[in-house]
N, C-alpha and C. Protein backbone atom coordinates (compact mmCIF):
# COMPACT_ATOMS: atom_id res chain seq x y z
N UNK A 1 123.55 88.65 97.48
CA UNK A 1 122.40 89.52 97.59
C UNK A 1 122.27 90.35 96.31
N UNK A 2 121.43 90.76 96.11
CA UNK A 2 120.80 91.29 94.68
C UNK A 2 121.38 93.25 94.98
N UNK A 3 121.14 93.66 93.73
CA UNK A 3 121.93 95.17 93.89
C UNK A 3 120.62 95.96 93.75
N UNK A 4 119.98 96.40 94.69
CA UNK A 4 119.04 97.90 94.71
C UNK A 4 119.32 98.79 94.27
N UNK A 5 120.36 98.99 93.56
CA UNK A 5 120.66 100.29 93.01
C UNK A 5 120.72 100.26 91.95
N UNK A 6 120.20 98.99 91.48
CA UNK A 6 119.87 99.11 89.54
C UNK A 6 118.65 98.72 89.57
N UNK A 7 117.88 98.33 90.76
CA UNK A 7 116.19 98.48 90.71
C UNK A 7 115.73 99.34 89.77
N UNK A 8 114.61 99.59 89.48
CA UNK A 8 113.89 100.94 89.03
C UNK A 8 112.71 101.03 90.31
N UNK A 9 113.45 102.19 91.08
CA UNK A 9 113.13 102.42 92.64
C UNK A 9 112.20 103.71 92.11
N UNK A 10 111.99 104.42 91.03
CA UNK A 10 111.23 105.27 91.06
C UNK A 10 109.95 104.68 90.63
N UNK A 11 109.71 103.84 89.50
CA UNK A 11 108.41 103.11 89.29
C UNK A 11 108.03 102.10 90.35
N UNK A 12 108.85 101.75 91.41
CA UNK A 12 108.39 101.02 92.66
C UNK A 12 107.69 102.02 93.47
N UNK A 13 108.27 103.25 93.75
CA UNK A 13 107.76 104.14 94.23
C UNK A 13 106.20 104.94 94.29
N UNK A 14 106.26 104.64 92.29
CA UNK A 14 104.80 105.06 92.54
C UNK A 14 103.85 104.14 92.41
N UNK A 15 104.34 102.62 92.30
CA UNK A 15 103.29 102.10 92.48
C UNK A 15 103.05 101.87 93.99
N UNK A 16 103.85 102.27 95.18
CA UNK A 16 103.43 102.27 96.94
C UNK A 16 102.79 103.19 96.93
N UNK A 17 102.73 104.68 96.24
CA UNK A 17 101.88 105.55 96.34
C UNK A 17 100.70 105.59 95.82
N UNK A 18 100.81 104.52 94.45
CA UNK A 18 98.76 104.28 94.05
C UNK A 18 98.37 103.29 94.83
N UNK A 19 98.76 102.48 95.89
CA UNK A 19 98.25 101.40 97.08
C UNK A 19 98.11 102.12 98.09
N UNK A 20 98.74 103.30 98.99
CA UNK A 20 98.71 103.53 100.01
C UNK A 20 98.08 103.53 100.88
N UNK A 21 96.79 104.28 100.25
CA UNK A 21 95.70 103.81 101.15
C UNK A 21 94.92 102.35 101.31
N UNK A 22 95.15 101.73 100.70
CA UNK A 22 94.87 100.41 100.84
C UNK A 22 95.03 99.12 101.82
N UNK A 23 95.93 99.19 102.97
CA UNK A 23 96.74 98.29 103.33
C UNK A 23 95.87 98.14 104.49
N UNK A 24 94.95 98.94 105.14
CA UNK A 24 94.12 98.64 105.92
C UNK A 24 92.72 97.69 105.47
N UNK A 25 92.50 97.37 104.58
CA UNK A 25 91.55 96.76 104.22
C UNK A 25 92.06 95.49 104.20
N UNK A 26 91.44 94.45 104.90
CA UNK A 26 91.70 93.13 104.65
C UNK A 26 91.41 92.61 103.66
N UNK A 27 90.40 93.20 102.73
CA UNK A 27 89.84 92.21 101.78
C UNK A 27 91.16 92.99 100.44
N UNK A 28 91.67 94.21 100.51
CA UNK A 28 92.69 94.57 99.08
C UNK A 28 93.83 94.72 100.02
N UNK A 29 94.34 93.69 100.88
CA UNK A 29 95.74 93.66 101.81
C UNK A 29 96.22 92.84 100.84
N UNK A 30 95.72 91.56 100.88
CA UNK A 30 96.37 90.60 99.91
C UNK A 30 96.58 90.75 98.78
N UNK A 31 95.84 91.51 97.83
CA UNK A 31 96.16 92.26 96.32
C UNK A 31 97.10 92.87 96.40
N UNK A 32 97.18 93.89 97.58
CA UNK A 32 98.32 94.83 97.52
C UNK A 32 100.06 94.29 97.94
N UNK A 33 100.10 93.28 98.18
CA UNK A 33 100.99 92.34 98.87
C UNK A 33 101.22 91.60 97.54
N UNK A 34 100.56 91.21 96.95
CA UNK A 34 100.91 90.23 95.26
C UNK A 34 101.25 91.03 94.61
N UNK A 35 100.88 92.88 94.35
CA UNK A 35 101.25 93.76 93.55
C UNK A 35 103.13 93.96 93.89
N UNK A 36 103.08 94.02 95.21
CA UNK A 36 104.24 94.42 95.30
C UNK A 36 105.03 93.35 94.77
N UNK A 37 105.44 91.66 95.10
CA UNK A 37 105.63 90.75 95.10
C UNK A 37 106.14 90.73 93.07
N UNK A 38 105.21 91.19 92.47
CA UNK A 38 104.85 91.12 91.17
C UNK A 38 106.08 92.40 90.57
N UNK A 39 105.84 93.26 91.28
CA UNK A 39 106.89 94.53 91.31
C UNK A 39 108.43 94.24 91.59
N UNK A 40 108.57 93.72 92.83
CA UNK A 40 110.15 92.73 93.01
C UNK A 40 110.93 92.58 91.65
N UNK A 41 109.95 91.87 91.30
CA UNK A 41 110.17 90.97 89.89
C UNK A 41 110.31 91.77 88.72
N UNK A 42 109.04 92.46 88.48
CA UNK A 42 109.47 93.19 87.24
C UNK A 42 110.35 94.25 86.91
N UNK A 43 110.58 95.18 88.29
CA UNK A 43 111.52 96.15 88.70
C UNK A 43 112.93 95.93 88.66
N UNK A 44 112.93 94.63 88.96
CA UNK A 44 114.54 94.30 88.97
C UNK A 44 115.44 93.89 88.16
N UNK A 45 114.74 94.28 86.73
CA UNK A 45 115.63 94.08 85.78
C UNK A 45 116.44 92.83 86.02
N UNK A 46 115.54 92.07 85.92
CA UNK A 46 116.33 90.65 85.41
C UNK A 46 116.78 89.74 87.38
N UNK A 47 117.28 91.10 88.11
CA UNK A 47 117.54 89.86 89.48
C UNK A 47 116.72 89.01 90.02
N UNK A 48 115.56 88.84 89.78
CA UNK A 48 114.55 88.08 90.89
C UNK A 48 113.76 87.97 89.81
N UNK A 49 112.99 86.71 90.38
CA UNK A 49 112.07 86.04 89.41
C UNK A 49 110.89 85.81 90.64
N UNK A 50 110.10 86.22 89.96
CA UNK A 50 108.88 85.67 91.21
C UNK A 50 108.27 84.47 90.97
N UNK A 51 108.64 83.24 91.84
CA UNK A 51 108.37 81.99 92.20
C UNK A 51 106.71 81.61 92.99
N UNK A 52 106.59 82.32 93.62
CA UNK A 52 105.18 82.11 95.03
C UNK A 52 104.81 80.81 95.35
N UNK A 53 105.86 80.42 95.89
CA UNK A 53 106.55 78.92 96.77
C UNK A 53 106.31 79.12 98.33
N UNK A 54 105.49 78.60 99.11
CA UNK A 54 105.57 78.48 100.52
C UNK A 54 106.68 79.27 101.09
N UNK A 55 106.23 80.33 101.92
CA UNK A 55 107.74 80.62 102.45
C UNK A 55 108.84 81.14 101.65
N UNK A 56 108.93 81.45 100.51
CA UNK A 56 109.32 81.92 99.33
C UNK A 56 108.82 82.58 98.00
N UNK A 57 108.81 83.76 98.07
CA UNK A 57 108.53 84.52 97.02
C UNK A 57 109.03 85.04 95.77
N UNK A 58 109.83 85.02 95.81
CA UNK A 58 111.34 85.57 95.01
C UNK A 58 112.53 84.38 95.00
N UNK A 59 112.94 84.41 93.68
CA UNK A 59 114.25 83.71 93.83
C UNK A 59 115.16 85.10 92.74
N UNK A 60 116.55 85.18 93.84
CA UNK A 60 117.68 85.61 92.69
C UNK A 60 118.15 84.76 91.94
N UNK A 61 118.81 85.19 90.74
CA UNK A 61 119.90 85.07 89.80
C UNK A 61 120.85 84.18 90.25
N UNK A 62 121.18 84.62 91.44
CA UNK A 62 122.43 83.83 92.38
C UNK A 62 121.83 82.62 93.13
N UNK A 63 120.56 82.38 93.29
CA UNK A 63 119.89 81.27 93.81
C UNK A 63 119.69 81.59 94.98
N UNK A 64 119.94 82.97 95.74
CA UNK A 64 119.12 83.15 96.94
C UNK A 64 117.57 82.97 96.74
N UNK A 65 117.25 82.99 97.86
CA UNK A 65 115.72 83.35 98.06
C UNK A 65 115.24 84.44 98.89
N UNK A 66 114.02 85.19 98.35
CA UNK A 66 113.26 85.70 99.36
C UNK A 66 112.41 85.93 99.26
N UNK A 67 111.98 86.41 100.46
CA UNK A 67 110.19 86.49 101.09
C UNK A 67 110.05 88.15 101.20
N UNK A 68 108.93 88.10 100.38
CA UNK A 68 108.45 89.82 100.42
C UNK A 68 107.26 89.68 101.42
N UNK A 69 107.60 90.87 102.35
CA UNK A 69 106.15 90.70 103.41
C UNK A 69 105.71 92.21 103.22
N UNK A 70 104.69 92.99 103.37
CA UNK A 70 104.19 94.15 103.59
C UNK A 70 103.85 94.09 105.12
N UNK A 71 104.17 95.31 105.51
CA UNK A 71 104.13 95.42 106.53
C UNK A 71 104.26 96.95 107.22
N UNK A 72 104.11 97.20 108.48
CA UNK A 72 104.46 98.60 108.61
C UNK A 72 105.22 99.06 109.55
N UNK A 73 106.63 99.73 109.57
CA UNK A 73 107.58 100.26 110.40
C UNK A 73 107.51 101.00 111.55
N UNK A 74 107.87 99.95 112.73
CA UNK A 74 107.39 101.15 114.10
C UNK A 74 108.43 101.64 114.52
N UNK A 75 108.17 102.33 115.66
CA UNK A 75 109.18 102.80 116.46
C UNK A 75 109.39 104.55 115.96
N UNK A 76 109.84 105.35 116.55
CA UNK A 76 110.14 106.83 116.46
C UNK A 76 110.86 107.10 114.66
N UNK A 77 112.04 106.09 114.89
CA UNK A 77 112.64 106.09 113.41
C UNK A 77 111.72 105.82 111.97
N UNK A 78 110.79 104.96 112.46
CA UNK A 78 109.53 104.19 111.39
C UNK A 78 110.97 103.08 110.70
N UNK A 79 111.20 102.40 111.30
CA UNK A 79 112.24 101.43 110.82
C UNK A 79 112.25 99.80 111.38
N UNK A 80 111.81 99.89 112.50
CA UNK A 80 111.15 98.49 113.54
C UNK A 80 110.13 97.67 112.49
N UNK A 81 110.63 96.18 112.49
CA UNK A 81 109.46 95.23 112.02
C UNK A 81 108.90 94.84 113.19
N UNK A 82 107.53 94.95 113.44
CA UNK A 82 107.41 94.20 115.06
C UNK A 82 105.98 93.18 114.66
N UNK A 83 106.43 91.45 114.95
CA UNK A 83 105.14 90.76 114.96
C UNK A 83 105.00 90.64 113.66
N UNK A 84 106.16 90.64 112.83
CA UNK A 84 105.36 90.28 111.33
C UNK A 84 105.18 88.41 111.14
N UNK A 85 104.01 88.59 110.66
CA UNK A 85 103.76 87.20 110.07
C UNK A 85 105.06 86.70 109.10
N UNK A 86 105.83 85.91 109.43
CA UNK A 86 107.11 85.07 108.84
C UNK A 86 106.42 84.09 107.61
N UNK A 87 105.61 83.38 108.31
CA UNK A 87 105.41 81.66 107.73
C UNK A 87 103.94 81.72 108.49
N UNK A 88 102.95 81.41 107.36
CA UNK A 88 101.89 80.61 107.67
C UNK A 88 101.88 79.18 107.58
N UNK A 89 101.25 78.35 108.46
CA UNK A 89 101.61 77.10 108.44
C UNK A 89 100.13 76.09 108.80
N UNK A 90 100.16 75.25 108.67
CA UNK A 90 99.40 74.49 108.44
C UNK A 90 98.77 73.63 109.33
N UNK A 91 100.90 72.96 109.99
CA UNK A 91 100.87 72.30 111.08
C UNK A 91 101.89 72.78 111.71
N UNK A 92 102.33 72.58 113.10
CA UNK A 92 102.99 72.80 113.73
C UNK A 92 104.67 72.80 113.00
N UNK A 93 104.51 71.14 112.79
CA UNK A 93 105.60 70.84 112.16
C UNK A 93 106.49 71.42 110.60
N UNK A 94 105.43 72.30 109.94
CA UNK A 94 105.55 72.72 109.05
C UNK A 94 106.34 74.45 108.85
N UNK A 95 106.23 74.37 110.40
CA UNK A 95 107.03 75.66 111.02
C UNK A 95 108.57 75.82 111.17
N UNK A 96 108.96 74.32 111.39
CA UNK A 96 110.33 74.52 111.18
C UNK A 96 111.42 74.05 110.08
N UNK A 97 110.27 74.56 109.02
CA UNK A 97 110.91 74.40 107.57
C UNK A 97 112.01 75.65 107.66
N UNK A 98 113.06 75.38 106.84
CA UNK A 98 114.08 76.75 106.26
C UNK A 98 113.26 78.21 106.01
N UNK A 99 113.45 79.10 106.48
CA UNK A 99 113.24 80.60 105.95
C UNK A 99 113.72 80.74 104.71
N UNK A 100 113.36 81.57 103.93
CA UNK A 100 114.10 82.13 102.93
C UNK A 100 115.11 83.23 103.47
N UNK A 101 116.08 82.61 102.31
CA UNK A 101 117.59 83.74 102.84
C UNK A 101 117.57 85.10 103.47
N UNK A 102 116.85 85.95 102.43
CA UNK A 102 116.47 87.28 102.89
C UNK A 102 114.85 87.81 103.07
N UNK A 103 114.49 88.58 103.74
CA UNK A 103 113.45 89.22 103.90
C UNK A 103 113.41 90.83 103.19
N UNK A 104 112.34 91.25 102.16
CA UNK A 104 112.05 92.02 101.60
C UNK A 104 111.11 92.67 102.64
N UNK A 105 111.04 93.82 103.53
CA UNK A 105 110.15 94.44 104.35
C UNK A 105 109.77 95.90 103.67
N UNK A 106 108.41 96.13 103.02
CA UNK A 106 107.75 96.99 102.72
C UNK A 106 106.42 97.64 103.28
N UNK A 107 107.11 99.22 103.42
CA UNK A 107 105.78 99.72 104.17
C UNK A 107 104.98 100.47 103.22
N UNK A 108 104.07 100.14 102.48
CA UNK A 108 103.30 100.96 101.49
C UNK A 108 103.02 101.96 102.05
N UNK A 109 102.25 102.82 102.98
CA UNK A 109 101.94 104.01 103.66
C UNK A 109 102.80 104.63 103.70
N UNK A 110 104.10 104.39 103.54
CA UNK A 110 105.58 105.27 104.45
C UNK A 110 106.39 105.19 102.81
N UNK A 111 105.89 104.46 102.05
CA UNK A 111 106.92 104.06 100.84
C UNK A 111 108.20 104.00 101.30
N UNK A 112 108.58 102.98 102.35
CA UNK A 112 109.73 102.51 102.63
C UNK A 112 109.77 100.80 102.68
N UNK A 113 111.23 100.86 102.37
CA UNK A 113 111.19 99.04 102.23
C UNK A 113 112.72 99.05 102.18
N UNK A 114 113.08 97.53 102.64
CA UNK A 114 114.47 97.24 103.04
C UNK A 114 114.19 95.56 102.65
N UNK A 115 115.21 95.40 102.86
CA UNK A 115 116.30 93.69 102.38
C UNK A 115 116.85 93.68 103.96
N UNK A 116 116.22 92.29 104.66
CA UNK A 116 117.66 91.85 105.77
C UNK A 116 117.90 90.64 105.52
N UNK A 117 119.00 90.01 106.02
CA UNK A 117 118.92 88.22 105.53
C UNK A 117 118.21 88.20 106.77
N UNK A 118 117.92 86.88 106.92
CA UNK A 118 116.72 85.81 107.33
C UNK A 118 117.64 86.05 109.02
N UNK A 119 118.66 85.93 108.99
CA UNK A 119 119.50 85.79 110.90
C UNK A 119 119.14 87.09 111.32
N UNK A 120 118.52 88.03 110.83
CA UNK A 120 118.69 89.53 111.54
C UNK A 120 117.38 89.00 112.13
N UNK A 121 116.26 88.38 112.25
CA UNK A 121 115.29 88.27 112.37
C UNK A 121 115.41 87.43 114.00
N UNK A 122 114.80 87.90 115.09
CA UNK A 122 114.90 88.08 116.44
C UNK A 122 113.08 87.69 117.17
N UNK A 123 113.33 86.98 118.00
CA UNK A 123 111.97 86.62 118.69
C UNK A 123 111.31 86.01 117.74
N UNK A 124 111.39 85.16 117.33
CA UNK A 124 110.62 84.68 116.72
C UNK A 124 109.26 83.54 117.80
N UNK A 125 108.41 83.64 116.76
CA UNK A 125 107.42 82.93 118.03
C UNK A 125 106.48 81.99 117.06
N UNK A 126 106.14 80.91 117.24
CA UNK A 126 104.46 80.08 116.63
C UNK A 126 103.57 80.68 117.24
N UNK A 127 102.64 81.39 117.23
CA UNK A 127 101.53 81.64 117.38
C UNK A 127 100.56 80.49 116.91
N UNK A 128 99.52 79.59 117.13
CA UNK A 128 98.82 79.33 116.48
C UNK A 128 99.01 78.63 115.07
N UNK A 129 98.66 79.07 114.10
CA UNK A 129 99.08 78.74 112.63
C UNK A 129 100.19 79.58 112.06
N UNK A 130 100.58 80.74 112.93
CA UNK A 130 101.75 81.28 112.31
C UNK A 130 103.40 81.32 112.57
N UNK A 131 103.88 81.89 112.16
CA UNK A 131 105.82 81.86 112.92
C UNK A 131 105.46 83.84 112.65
N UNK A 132 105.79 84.00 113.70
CA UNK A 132 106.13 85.62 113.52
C UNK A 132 107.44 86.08 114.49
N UNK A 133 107.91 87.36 113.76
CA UNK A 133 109.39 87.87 114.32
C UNK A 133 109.50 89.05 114.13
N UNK A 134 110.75 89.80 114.81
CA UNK A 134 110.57 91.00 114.46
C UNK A 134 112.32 91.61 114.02
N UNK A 135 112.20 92.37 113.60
CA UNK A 135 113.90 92.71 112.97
C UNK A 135 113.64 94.22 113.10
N UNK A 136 114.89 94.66 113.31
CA UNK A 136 115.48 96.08 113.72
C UNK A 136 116.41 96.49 112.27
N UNK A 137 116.03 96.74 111.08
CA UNK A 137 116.81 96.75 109.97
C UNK A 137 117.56 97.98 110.19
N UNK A 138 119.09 97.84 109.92
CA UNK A 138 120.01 99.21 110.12
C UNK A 138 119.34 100.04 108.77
N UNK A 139 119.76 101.61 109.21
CA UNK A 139 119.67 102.48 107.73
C UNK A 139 120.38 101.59 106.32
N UNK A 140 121.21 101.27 106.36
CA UNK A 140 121.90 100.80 105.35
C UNK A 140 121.11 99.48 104.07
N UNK A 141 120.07 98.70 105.39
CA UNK A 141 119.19 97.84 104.60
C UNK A 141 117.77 98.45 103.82
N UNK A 142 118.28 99.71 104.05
CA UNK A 142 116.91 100.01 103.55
C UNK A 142 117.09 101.08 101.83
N UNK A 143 116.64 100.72 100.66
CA UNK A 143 116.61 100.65 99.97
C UNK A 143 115.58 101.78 99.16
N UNK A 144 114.79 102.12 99.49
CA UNK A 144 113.66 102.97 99.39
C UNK A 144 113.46 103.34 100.60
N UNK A 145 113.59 104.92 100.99
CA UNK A 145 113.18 105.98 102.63
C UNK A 145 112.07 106.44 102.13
N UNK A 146 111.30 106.55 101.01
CA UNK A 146 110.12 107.39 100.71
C UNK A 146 109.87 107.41 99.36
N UNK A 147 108.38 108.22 99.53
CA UNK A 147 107.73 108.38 97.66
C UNK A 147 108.62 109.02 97.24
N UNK A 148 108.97 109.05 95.90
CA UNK A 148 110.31 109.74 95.09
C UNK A 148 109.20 110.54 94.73
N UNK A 149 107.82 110.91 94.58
CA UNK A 149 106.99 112.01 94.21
C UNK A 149 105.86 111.34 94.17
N UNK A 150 104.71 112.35 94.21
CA UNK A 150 103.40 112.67 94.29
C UNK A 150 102.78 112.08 92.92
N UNK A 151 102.04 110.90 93.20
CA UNK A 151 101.66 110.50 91.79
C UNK A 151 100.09 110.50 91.92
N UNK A 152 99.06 110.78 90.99
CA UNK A 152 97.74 110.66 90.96
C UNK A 152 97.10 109.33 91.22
N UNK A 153 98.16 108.36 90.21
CA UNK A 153 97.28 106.92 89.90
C UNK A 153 96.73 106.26 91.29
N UNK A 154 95.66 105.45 91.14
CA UNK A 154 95.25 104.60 92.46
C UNK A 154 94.40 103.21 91.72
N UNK A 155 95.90 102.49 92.34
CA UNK A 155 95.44 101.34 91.36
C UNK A 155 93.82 100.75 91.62
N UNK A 156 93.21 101.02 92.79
CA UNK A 156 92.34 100.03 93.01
C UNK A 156 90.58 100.92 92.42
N UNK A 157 91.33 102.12 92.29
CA UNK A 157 90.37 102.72 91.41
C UNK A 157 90.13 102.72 90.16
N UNK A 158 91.59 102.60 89.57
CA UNK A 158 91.51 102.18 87.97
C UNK A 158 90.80 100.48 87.83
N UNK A 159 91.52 99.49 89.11
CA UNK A 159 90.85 98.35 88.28
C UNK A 159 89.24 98.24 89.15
N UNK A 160 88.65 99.07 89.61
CA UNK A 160 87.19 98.88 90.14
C UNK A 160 86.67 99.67 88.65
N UNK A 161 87.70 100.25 87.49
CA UNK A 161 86.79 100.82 86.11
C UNK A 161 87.15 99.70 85.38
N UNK A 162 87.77 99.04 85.37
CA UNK A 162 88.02 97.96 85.04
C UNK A 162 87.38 96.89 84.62
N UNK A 163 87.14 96.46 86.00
CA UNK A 163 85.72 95.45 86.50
C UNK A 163 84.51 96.05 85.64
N UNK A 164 84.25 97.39 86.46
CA UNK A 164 83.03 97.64 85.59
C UNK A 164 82.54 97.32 84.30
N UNK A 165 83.55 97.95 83.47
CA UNK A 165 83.79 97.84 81.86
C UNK A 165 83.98 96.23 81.35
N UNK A 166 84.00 95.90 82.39
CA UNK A 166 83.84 94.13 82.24
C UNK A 166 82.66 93.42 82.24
N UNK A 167 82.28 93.74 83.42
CA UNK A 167 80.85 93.60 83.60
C UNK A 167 80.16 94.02 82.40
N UNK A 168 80.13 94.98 82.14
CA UNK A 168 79.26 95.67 81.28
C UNK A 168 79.34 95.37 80.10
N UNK A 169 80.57 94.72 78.99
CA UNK A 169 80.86 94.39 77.92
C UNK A 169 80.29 93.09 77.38
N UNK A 170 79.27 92.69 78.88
CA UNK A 170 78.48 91.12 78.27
C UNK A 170 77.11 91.71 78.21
């Protein structure tokens, strides 16, 4: 397993705090889910490489794998995964491909996120086109408890000036 404690957990931090409000929107869920994904990677000084392989998002150094999901922590503690989408799938059969080793669980709203391997993961179910499960991550898997501080930026406001200035430069 990869070492969180040579992350750079404070620039992860504020980039959950320029998304936060975001995660309710379906149409900037998926942006905000590739940002993080993109973050894994660049944050980790060298452990993880971001792959975006079916069912795999991340590969370590050591040749684990994992899957970064966004998502949001229930229960009294705010620590419960409940019903997260695992594996989208296609066909039925395409469901009982391998998991990736570990699961990356991030709550942008809460700026919390944890690492469990793939066995902590409980109830699992096919729904339809999906595999979903839910995991009870101990304190210990969790890696980031909160914003390390109050930051202004909001990414989806800088790149809507972005766009503009794009638009506008033809």
């Amino acid at each position: 397993m990869i070492d969180f404690n040579t992350f750079e957990l404070n620039r992860l931090s504020k980039l959950l705090y320029s998304l936060r409000d975001y995660t309710t929107n379906n149409l900037r869920f998926p942006k905000a889910g590739e940002l993080v994904e993109i973050a894994y990677d660049v944050y980790s000084k060298g452990q993880l490489k971001r792959v975006n392989l079916p069912g795999i998002d991340l590969i370590g150094v050591d040749g684990h794998t994992y899957e970064s999901k966004v998502t949001q922590f229930k229960n009294l503690s705010q620590r419960a995964v409940r019903s997260v989408i695992l594996k989208n799938s296609r066909s039925k059969d395409s469901v009982n491909e391998k998991l990736a080793d570990f699961f990356i669980f991030t709550d942008i709203k809460l700026g919390k996120a944890c690492c469990v391997p793939s066995n902590m993961i409980y109830n699992m179910k096919f729904t339809g086109a999906v595999l979903t499960g839910n995991c009870d991550p101990h304190p210990e898997y969790f890696f980031l408890d909160n914003y390390a501080k109050k930051y202004k930026t909001d990414y989806f406001q800088e790149a809507e000036k972005f766009d503009y200035a794009y638009v506008e430069s033809f």
